[in-house]
PDB file of N, CA and C in Angstrom:
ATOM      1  N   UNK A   1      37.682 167.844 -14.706  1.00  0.00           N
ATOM      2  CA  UNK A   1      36.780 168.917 -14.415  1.00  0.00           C
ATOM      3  C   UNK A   1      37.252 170.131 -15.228  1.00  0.00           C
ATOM      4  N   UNK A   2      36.413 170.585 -15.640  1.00  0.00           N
ATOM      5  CA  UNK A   2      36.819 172.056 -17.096  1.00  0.00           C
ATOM      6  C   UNK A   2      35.904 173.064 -16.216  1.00  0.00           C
ATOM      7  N   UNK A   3      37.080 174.509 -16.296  1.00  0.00           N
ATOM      8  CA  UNK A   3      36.263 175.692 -15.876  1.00  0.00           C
ATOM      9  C   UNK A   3      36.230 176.413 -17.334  1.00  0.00           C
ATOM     10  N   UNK A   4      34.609 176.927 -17.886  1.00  0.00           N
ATOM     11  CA  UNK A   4      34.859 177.233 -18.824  1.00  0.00           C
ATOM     12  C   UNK A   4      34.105 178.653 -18.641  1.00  0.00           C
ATOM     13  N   UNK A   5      33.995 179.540 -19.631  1.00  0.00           N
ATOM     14  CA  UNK A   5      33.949 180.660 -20.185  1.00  0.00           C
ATOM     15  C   UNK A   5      33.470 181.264 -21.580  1.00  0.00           C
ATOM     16  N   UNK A   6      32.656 182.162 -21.559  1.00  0.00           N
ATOM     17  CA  UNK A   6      32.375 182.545 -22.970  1.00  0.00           C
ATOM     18  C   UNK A   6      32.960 183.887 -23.365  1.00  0.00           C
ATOM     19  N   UNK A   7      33.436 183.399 -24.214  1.00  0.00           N
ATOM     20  CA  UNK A   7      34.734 184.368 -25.232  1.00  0.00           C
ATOM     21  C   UNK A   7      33.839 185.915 -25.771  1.00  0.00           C
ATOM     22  N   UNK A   8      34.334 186.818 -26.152  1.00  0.00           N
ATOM     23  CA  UNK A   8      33.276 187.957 -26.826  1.00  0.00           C
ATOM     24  C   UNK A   8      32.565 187.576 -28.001  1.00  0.00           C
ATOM     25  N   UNK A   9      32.675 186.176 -28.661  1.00  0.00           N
ATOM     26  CA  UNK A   9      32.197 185.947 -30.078  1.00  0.00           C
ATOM     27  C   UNK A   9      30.816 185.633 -29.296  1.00  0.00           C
ATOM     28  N   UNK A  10      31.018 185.039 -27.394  1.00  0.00           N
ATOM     29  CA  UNK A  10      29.601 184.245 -27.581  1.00  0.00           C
ATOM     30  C   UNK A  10      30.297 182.609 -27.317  1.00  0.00           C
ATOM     31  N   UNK A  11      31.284 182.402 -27.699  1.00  0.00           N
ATOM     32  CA  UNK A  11      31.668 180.697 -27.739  1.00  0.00           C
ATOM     33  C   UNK A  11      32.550 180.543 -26.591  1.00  0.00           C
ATOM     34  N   UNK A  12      32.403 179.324 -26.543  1.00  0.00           N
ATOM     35  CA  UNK A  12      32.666 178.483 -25.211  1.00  0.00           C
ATOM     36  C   UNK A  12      34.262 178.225 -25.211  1.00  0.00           C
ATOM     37  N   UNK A  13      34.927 178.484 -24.102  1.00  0.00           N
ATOM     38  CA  UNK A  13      36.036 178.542 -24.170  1.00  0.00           C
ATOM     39  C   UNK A  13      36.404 178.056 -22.710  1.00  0.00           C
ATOM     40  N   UNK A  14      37.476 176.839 -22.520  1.00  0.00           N
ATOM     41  CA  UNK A  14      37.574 175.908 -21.583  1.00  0.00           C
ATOM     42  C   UNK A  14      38.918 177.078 -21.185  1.00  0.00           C
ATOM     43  N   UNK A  15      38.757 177.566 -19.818  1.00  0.00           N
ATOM     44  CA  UNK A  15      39.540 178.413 -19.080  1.00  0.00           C
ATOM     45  C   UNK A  15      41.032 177.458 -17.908  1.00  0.00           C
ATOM     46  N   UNK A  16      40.350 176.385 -17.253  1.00  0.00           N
ATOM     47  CA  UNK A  16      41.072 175.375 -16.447  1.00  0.00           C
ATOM     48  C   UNK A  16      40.563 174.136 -16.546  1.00  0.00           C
ATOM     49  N   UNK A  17      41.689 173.475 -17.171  1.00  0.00           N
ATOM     50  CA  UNK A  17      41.152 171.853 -16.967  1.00  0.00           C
ATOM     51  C   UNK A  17      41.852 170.936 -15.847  1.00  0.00           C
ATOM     52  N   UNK A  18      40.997 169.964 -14.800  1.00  0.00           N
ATOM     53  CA  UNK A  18      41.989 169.722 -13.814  1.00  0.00           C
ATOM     54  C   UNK A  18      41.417 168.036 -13.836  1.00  0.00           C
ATOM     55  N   UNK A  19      42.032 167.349 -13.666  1.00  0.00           N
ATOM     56  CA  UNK A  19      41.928 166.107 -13.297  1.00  0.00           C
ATOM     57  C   UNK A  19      42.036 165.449 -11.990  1.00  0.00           C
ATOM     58  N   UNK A  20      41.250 164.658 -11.519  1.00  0.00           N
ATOM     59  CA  UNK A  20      41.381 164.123 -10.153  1.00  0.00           C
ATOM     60  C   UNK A  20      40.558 162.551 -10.266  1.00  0.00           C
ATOM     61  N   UNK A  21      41.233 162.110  -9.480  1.00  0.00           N
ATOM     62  CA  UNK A  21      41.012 160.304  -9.150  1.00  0.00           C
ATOM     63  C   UNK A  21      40.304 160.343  -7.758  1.00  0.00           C
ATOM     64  N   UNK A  22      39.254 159.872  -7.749  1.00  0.00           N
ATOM     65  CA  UNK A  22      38.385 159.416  -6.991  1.00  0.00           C
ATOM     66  C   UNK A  22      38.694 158.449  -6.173  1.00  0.00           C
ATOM     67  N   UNK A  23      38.623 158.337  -4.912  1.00  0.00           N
ATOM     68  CA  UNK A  23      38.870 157.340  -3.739  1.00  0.00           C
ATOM     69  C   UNK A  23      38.246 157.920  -2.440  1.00  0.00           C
ATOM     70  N   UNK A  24      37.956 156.446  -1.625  1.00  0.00           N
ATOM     71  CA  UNK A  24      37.320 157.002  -0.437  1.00  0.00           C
ATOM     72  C   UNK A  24      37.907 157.449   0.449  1.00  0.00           C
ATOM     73  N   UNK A  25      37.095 158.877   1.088  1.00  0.00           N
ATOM     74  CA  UNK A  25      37.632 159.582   2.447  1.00  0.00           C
ATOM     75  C   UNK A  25      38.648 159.043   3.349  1.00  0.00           C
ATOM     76  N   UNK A  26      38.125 157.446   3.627  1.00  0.00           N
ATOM     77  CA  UNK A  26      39.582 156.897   4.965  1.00  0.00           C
ATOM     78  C   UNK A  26      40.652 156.962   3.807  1.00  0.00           C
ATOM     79  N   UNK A  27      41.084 157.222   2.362  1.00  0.00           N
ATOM     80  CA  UNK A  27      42.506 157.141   1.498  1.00  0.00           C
ATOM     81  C   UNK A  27      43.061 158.331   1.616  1.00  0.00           C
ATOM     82  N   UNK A  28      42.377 159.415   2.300  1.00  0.00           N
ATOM     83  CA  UNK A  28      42.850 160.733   2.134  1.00  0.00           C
ATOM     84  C   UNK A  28      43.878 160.961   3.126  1.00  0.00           C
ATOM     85  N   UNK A  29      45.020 161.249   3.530  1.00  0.00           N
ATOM     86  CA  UNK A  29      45.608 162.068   4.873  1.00  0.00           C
ATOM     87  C   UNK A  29      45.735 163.660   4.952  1.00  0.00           C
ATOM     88  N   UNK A  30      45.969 163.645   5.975  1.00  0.00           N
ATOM     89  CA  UNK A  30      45.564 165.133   6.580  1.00  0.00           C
ATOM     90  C   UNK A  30      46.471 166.430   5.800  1.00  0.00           C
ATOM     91  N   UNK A  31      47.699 165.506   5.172  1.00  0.00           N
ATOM     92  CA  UNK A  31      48.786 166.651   4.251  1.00  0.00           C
ATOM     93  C   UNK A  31      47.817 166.408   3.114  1.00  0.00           C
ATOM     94  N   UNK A  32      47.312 165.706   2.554  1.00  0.00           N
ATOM     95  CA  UNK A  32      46.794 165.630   1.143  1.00  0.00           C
ATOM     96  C   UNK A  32      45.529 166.727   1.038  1.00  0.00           C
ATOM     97  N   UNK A  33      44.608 166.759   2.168  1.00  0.00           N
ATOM     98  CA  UNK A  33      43.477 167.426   2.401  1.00  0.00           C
ATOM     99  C   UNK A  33      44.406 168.896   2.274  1.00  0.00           C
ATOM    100  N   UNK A  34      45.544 169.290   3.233  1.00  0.00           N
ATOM    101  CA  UNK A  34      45.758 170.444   3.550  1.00  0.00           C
ATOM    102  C   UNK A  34      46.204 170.503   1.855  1.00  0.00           C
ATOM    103  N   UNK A  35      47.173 170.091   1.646  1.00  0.00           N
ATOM    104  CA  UNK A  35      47.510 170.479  -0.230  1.00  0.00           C
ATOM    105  C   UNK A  35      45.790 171.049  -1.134  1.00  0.00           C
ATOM    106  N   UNK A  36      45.177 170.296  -0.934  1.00  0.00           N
ATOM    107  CA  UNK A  36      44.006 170.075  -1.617  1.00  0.00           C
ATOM    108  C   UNK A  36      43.382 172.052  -1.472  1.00  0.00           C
ATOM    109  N   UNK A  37      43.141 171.783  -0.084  1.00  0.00           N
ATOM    110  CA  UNK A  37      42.924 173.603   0.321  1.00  0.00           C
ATOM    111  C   UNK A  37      43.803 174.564  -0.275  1.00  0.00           C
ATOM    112  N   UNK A  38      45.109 174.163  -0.351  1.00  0.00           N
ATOM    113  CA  UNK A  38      45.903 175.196  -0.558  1.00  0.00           C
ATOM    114  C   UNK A  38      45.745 175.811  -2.419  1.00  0.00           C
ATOM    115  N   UNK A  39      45.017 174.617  -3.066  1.00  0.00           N
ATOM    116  CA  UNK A  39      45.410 174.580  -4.456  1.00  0.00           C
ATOM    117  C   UNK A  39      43.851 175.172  -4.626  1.00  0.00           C
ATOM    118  N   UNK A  40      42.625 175.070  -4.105  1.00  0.00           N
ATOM    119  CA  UNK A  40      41.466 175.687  -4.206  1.00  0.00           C
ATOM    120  C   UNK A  40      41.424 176.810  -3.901  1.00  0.00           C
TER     121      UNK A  40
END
């Protein structure tokens, strides 16, 4: 996932890039969720 941004020229400029792996809700535990909040 890219947070991006436009620079003063006008051009696109990738601000945060974050990666995450997909799995279903019952894979999650309750420290992983709380980490998850803490980092958003």
């Amino acid at each position: 996932m890219f947070e991006l941004c436009l620079d003063e020229q006008g051009l696109v400029r990738t601000v945060d890039e974050r990666h995450y792996r997909l799995v279903p809700a019952d894979q999650i535990d309750a420290a992983e969720l709380a980490a998850y909040r803490r980092r958003a």
